[in-house]
N, C-alpha and C. Protein backbone atom coordinates (compact mmCIF):
# COMPACT_ATOMS: atom_id res chain seq x y z
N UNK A 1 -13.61 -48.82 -240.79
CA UNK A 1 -13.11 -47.47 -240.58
C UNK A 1 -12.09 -47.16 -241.68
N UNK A 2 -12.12 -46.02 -241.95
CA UNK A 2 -11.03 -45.30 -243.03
C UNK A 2 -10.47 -44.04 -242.26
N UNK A 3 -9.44 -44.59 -242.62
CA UNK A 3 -8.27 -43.49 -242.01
C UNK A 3 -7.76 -42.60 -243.29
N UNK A 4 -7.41 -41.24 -243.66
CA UNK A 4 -7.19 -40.75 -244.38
C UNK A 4 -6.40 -39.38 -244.14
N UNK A 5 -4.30 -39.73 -244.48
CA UNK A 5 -3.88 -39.00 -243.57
C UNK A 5 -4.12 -37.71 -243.87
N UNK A 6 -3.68 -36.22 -242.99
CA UNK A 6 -3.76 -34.88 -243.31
C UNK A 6 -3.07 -34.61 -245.39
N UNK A 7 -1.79 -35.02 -245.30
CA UNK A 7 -1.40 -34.94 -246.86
C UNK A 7 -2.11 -35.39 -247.78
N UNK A 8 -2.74 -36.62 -247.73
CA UNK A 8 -3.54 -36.91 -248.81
C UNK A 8 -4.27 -35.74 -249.94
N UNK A 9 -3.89 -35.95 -250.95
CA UNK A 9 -4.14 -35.33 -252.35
C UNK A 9 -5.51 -35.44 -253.44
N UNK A 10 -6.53 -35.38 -253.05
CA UNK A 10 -7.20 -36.45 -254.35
C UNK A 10 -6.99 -36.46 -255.40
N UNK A 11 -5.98 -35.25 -255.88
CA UNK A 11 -6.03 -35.86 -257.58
C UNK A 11 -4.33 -36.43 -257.64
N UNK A 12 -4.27 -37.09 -256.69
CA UNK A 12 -2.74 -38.01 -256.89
C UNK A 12 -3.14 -39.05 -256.45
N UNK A 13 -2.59 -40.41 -256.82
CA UNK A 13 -2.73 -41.68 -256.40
C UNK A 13 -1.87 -41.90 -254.54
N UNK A 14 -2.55 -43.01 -254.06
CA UNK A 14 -2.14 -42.93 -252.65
C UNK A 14 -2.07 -44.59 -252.63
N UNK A 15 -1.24 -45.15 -252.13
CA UNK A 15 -1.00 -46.43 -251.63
C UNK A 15 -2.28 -46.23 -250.33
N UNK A 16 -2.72 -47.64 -250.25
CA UNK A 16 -3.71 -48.21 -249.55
C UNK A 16 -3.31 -49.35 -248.50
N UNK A 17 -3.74 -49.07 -247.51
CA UNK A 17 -3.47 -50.82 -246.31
C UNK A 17 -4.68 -50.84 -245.47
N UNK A 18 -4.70 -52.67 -245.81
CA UNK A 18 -5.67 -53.21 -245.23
C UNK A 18 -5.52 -53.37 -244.01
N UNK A 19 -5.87 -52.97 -242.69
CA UNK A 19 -5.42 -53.26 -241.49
C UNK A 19 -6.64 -54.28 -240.82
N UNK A 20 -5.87 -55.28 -240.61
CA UNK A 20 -7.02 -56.56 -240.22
C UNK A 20 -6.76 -56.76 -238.12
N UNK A 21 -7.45 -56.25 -237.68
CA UNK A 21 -7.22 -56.23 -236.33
C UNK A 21 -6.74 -57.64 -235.05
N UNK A 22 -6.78 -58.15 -234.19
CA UNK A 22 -6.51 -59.09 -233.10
C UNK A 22 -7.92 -59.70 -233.11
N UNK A 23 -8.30 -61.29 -232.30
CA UNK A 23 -9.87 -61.43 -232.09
C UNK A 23 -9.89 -60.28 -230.71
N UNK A 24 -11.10 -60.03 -230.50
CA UNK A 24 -11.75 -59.70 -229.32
C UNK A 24 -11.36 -58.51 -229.56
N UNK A 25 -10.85 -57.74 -230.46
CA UNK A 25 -10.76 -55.86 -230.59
C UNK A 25 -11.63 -55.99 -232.38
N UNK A 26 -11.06 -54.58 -232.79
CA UNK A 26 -11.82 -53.79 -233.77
C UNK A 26 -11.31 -53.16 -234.47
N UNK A 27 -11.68 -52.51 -235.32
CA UNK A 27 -10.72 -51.54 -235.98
C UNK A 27 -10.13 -50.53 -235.67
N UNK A 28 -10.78 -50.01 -234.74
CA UNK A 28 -10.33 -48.95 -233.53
C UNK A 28 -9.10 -49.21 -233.65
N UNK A 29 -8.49 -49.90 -233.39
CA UNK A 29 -6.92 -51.32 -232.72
C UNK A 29 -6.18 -51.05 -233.73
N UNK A 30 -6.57 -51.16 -234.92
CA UNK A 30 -5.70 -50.65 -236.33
C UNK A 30 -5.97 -49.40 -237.06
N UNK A 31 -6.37 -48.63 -236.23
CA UNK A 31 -6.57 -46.75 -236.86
C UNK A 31 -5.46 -46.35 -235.55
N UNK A 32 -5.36 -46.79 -234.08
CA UNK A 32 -4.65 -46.13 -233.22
C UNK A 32 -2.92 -46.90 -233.74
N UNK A 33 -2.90 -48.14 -234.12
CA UNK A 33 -1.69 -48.78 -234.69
C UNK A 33 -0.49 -47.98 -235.46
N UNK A 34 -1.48 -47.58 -236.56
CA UNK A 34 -0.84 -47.32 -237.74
C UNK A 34 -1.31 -46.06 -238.34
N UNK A 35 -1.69 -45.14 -237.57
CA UNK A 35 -2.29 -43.76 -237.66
C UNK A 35 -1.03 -42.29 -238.28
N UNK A 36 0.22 -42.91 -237.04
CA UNK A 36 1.16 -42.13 -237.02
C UNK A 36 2.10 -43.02 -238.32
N UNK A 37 2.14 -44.07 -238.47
CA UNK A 37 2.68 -44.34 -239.87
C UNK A 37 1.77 -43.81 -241.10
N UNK A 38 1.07 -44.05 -241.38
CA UNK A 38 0.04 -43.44 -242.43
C UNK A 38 0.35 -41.69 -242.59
N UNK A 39 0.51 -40.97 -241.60
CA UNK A 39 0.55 -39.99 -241.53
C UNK A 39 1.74 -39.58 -242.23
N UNK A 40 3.03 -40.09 -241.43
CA UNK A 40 4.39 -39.92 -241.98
C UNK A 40 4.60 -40.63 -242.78
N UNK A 41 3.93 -40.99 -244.09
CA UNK A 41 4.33 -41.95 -245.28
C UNK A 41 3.10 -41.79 -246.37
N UNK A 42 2.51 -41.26 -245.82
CA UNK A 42 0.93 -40.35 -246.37
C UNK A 42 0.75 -42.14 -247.16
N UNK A 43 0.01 -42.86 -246.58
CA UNK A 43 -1.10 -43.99 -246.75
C UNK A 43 -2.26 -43.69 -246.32
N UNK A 44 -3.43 -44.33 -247.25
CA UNK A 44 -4.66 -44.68 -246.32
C UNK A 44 -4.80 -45.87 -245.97
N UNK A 45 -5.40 -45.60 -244.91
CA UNK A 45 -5.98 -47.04 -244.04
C UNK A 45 -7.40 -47.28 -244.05
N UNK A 46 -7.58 -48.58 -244.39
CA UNK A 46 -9.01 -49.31 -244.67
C UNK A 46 -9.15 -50.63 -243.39
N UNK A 47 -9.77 -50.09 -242.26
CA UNK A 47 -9.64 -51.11 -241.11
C UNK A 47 -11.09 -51.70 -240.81
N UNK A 48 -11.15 -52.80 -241.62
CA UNK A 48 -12.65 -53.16 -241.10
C UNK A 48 -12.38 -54.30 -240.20
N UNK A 49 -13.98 -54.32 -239.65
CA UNK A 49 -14.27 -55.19 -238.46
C UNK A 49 -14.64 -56.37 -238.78
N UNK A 50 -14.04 -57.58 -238.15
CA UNK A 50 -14.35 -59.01 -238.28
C UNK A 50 -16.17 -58.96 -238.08
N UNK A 51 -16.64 -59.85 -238.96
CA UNK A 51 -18.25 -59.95 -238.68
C UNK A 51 -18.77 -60.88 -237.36
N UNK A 52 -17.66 -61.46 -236.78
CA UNK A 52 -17.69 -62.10 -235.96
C UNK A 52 -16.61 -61.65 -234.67
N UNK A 53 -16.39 -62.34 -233.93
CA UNK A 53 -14.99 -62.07 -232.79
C UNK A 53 -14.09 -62.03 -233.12
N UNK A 54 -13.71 -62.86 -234.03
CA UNK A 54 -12.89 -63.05 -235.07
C UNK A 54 -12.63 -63.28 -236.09
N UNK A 55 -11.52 -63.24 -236.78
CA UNK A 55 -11.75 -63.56 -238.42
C UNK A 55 -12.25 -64.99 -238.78
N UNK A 56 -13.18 -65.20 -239.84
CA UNK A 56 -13.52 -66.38 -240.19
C UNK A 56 -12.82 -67.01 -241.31
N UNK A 57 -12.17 -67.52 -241.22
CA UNK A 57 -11.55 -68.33 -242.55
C UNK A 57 -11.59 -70.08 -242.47
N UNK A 58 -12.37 -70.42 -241.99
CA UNK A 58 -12.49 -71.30 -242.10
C UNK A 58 -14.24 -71.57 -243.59
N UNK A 59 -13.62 -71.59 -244.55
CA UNK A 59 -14.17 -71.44 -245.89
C UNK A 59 -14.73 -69.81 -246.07
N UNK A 60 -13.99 -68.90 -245.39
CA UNK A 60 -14.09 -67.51 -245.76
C UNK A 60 -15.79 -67.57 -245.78
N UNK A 61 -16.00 -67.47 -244.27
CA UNK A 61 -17.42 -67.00 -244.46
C UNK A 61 -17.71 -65.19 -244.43
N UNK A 62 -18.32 -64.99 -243.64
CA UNK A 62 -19.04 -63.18 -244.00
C UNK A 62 -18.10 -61.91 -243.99
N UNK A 63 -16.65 -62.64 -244.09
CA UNK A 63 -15.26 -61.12 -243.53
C UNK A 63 -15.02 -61.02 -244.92
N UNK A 64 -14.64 -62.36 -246.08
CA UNK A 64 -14.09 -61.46 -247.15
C UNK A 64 -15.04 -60.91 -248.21
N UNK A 65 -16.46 -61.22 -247.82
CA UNK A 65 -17.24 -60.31 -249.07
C UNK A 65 -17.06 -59.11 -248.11
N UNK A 66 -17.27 -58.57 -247.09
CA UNK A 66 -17.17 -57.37 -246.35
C UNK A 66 -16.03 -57.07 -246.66
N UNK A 67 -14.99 -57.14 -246.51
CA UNK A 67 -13.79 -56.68 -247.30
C UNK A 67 -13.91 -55.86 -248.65
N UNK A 68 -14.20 -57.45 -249.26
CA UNK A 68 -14.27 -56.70 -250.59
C UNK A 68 -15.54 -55.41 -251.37
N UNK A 69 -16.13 -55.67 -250.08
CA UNK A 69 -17.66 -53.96 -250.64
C UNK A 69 -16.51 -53.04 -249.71
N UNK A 70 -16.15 -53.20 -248.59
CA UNK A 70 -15.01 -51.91 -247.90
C UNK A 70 -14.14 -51.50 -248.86
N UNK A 71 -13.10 -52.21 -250.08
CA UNK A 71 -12.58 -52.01 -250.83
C UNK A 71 -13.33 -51.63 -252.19
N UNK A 72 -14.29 -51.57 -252.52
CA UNK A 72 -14.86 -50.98 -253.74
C UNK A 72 -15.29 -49.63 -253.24
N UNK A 73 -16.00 -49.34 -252.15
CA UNK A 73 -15.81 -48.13 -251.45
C UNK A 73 -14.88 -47.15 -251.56
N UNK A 74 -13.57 -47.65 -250.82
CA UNK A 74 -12.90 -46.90 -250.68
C UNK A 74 -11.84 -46.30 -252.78
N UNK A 75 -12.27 -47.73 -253.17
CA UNK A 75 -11.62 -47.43 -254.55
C UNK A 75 -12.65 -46.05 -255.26
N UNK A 76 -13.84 -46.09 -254.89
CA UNK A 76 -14.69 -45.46 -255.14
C UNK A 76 -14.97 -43.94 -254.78
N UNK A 77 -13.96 -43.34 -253.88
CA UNK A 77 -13.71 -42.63 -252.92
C UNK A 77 -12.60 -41.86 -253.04
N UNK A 78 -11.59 -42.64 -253.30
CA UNK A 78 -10.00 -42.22 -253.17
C UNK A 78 -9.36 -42.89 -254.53
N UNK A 79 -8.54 -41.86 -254.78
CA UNK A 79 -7.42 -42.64 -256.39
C UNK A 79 -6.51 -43.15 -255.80
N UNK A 80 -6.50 -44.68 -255.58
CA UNK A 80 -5.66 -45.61 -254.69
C UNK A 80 -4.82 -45.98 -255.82
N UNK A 81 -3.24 -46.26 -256.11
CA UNK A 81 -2.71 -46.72 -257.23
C UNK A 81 -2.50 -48.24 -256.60
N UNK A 82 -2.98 -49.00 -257.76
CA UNK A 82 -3.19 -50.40 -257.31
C UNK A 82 -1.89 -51.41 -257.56
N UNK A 83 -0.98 -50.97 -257.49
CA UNK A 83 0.34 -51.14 -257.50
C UNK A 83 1.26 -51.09 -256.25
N UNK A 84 -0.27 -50.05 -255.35
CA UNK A 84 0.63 -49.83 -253.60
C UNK A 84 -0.56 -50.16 -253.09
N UNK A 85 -1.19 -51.71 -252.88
CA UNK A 85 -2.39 -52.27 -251.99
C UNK A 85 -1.63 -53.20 -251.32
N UNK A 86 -1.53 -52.70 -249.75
CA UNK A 86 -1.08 -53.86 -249.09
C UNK A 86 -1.96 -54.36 -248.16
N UNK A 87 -1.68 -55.63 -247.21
CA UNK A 87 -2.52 -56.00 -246.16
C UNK A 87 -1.80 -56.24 -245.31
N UNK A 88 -2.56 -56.09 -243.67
CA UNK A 88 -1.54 -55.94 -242.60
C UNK A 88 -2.63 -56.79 -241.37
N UNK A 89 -1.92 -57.19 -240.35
CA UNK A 89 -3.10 -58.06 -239.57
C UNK A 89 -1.81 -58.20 -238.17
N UNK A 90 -2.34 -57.75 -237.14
CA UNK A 90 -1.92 -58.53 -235.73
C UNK A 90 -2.55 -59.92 -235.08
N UNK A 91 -1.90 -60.59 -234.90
CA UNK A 91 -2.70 -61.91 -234.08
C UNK A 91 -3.63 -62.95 -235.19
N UNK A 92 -4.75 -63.25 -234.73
CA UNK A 92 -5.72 -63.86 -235.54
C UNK A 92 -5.87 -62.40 -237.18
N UNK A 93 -5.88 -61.49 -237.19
CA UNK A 93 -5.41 -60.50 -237.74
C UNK A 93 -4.17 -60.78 -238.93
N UNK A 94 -3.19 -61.14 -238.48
CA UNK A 94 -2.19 -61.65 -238.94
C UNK A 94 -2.02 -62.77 -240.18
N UNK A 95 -3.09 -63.67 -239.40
CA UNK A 95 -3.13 -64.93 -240.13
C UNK A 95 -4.44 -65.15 -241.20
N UNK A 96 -5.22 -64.09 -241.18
CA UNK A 96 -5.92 -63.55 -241.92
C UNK A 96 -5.62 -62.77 -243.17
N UNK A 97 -4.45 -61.63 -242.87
CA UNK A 97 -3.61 -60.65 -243.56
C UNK A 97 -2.73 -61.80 -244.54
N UNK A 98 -2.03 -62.98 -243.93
CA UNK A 98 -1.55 -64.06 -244.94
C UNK A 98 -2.48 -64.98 -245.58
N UNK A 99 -3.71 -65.20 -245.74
CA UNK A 99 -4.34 -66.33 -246.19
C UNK A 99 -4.67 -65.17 -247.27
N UNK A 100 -5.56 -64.06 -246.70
CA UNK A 100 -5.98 -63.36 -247.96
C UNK A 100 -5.30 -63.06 -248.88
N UNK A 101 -4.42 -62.35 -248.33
CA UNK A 101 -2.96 -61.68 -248.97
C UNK A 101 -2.38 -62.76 -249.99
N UNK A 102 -2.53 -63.83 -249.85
CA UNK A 102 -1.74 -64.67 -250.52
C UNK A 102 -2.58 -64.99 -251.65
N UNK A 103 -3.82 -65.51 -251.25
CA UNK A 103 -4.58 -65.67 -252.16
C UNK A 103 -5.20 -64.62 -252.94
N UNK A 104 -5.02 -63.63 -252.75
CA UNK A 104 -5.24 -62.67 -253.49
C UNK A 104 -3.75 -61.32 -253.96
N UNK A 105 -3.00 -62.59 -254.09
CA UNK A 105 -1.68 -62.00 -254.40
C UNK A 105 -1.25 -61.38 -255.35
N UNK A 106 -2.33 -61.06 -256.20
CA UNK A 106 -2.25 -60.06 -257.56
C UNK A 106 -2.68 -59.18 -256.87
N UNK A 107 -3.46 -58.74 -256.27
CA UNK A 107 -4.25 -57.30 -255.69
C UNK A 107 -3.38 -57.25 -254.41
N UNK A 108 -2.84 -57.69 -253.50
CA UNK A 108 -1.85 -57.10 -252.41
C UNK A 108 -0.77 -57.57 -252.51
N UNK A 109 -0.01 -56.23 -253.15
CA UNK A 109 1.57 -56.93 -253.31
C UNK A 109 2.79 -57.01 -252.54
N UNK A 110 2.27 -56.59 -251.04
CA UNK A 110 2.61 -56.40 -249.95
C UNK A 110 1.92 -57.31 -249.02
N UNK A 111 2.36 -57.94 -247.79
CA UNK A 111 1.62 -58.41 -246.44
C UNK A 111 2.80 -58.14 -245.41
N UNK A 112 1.64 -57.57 -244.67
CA UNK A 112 2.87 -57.31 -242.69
C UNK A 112 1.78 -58.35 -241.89
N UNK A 113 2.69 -59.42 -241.13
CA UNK A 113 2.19 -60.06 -240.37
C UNK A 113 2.64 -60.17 -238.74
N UNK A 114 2.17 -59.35 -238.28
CA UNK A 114 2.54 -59.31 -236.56
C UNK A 114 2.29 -60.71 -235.71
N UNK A 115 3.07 -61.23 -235.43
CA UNK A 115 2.50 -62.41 -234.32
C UNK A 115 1.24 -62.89 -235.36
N UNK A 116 1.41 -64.30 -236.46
CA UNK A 116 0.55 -64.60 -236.75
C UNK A 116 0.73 -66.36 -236.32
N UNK A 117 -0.67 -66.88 -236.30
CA UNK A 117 -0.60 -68.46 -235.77
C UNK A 117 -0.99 -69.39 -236.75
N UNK A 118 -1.12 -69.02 -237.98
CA UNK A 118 -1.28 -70.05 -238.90
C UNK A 118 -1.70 -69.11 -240.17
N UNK A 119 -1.62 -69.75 -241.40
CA UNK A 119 -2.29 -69.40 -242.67
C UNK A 119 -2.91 -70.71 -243.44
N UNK A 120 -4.34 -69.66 -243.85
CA UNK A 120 -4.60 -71.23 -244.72
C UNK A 120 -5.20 -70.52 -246.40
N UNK A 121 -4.64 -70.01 -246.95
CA UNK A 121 -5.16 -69.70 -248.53
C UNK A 121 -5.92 -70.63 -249.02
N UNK A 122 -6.59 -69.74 -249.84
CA UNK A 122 -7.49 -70.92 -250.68
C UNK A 122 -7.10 -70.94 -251.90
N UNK A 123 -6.02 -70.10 -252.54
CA UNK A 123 -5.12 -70.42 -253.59
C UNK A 123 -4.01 -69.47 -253.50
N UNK A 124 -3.09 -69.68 -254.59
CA UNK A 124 -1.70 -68.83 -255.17
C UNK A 124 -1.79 -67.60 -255.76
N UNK A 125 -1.93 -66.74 -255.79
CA UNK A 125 -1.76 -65.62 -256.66
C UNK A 125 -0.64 -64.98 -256.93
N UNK A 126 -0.42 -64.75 -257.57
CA UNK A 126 1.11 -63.85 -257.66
C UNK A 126 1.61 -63.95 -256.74
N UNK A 127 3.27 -63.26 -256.56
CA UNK A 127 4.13 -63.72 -255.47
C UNK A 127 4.01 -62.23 -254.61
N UNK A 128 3.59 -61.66 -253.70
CA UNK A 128 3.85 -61.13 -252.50
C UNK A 128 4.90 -60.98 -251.84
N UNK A 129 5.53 -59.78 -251.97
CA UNK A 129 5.97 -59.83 -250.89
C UNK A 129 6.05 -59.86 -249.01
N UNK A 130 6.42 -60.43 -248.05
CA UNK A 130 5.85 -60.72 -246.77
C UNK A 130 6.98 -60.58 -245.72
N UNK A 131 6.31 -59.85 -244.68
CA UNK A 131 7.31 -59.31 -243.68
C UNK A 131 6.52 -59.66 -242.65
N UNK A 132 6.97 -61.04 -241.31
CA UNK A 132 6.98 -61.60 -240.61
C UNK A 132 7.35 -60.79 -239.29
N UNK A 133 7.03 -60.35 -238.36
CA UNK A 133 7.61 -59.67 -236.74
C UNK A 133 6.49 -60.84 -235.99
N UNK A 134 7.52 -61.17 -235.21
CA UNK A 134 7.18 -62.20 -233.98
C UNK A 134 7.55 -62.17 -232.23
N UNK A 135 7.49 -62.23 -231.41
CA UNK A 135 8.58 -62.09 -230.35
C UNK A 135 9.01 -63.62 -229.75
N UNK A 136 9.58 -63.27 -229.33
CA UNK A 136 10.18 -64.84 -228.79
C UNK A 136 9.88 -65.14 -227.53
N UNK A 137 9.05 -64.28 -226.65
CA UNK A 137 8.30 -64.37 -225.59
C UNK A 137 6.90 -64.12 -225.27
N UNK A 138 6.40 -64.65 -226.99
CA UNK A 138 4.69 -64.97 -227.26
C UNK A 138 4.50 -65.96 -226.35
N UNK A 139 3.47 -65.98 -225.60
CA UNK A 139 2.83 -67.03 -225.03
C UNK A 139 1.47 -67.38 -225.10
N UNK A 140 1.21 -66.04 -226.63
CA UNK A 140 -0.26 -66.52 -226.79
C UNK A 140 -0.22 -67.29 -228.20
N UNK A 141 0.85 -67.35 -229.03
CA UNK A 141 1.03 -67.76 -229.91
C UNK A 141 2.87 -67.63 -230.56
N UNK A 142 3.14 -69.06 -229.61
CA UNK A 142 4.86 -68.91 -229.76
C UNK A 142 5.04 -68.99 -230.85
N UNK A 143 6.92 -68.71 -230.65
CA UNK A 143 7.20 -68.38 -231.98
C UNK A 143 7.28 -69.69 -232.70
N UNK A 144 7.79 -70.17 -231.96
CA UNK A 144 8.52 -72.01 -232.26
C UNK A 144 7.39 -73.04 -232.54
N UNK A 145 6.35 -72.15 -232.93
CA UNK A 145 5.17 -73.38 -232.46
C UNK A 145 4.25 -72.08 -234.05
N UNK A 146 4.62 -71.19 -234.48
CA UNK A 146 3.53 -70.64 -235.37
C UNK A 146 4.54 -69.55 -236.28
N UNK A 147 4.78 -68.78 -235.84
CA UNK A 147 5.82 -67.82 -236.75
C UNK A 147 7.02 -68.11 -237.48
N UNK A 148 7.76 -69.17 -236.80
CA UNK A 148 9.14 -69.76 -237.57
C UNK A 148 8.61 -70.80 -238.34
N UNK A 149 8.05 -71.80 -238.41
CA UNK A 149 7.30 -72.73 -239.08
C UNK A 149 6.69 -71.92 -240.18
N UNK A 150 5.51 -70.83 -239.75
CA UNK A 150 5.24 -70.68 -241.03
C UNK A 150 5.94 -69.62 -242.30
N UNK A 151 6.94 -68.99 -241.76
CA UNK A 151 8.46 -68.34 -242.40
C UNK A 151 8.82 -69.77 -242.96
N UNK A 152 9.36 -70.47 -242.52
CA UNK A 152 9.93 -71.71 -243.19
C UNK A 152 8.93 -72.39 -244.62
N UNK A 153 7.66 -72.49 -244.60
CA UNK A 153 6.84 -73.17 -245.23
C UNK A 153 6.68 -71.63 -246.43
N UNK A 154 6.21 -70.46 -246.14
CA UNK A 154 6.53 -69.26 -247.13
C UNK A 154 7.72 -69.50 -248.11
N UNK A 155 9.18 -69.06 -247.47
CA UNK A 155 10.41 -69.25 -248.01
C UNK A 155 10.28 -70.84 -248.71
N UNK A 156 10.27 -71.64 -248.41
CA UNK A 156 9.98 -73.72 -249.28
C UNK A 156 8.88 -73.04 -250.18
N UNK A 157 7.79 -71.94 -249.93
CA UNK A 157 6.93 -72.02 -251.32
C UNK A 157 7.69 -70.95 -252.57
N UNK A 158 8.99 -70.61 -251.74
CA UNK A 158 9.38 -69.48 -253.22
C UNK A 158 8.79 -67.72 -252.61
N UNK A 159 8.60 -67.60 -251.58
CA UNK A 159 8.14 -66.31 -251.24
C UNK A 159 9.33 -65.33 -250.71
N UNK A 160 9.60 -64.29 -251.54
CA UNK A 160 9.72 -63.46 -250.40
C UNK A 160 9.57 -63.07 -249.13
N UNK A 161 10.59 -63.13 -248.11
CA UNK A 161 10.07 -62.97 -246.84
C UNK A 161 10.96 -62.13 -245.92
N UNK A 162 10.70 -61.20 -245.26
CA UNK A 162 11.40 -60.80 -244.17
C UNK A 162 11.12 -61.20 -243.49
N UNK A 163 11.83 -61.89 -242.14
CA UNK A 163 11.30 -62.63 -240.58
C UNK A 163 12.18 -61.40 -239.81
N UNK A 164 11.11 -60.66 -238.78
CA UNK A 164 12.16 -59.71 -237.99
C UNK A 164 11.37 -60.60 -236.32
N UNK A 165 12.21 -60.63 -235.85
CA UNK A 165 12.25 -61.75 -234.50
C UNK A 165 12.87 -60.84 -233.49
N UNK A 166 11.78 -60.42 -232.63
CA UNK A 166 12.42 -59.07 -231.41
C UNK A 166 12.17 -60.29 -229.81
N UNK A 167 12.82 -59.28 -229.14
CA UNK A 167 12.39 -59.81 -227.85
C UNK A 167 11.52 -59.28 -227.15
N UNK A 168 10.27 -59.91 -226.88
CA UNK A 168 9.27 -59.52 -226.36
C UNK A 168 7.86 -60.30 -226.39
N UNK A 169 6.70 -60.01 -226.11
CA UNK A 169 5.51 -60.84 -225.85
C UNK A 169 4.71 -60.40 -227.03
N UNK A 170 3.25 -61.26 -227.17
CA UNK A 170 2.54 -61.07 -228.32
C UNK A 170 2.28 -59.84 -228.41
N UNK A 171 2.48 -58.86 -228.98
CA UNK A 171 2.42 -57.29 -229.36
C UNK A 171 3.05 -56.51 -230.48
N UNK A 172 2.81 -55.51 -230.73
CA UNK A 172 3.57 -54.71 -231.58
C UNK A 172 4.31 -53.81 -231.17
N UNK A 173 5.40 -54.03 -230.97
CA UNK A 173 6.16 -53.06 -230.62
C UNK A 173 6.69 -51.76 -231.46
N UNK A 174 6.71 -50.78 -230.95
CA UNK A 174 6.85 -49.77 -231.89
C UNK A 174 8.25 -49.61 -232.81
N UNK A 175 9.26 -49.96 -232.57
CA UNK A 175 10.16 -50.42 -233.15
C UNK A 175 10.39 -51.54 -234.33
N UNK A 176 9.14 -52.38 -234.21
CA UNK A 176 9.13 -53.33 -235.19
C UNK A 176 8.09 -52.76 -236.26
N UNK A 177 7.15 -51.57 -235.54
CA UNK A 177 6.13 -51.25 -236.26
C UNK A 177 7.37 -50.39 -237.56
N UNK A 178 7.80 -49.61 -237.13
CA UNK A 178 8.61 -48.65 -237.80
C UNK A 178 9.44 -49.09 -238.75
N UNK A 179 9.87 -50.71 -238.32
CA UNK A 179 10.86 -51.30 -239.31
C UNK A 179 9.81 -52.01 -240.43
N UNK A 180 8.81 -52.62 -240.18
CA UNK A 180 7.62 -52.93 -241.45
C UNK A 180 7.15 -51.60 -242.64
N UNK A 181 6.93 -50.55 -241.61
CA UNK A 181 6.53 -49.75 -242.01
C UNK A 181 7.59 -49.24 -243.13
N UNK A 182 8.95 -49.28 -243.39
CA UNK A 182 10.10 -49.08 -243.52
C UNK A 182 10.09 -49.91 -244.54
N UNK A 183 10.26 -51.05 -244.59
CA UNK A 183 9.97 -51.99 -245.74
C UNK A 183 9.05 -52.38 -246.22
N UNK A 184 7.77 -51.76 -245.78
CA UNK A 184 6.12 -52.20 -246.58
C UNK A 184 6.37 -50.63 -247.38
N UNK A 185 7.30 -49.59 -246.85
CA UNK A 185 7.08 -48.46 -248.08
C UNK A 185 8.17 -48.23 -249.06
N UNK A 186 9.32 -48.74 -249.06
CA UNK A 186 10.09 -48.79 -249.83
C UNK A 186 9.89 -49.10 -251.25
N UNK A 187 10.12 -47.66 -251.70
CA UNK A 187 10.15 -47.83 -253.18
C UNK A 187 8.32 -47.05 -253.45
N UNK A 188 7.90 -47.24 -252.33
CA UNK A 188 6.43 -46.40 -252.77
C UNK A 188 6.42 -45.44 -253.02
């Protein structure tokens, strides 16, 4: 799905975000997310669907060539300035949004990671910047057990990182949405 807010311009460049959804939802999940940010910060959103339940990264099977034809598309479509490509992911979502993101850290120079439970890149790319929201009353993926660990192992690799740590359960809270949103556009 492509989201494309009311302001959008075509003959001006527009920052772009990848919105990588939870297992067991869709992109639906990341057009209702980040609809009203996009809007008030005039982004487009590029939300595709896992080819499976969930994201596959275990040797990046059928999600990141689908990605990457969703992104020639939309480059194909819209004057995206490739200077404002970020990636964003809730949950399994999340930890997807950091493996790619990282490894493809020349092309997203941004990552928002909501409640994520692990990252596994398949290499380094440029340095990223990365903004971490977790709650401390995850019980589908604690914090102490996936989000502070992998903030710790980011920051030991030399990364930029914001860790924002709210109180609350695996979700996005709209308050944390607003504060990413806040620092994924700064300076855009």
């Amino acid at each position: 799905m492509l989201y494309v807010p009311p302001s959008y311009q075509p003959d001006r460049t527009t920052a772009l975000l990848v919105g990588l959804h939870g297992a067991g939802h869709g992109a639906d999940e990341q057009i209702r997310l980040l609809r009203d940010s996009a809007d008030r910060w005039n982004f487009v959103v590029l939300a595709p669907d896992s080819r499976g339940e969930t994201w596959d990264l275990s040797g990046y099977g059928p999600d990141v060539p689908f990605i990457d034809r969703a992104l020639e598309q939309v480059f194909d479509r819209a004057k995206v300035d490739k200077s404002r490509i970020w990636i964003e992911g809730f949950s399994d979502g999340a930890s997807s949004a950091l493996s790619i993101g990282i490894t493809n850290g020349d092309l997203f120079r941004r990552i928002v990671a909501f409640s994520p439970g692990y990252m596994s890149p398949n290499a380094r790319r440029g340095k990223p910047r990365i903004f971490v929201s977790h709650g401390t009353r995850d019980t589908v993926l604690p914090i102490e057990k996936t989000g502070r660990p992998i903030v710790a192992k980011l920051k030991e690799q030399g990364y930029d990182v914001r860790f924002d740590v709210f109180d609350g359960p695996h979700t996005v809270p709209a308050d944390a949405l607003q504060r990413a949103t806040r620092w994924l556009t700064a300076g855009a």
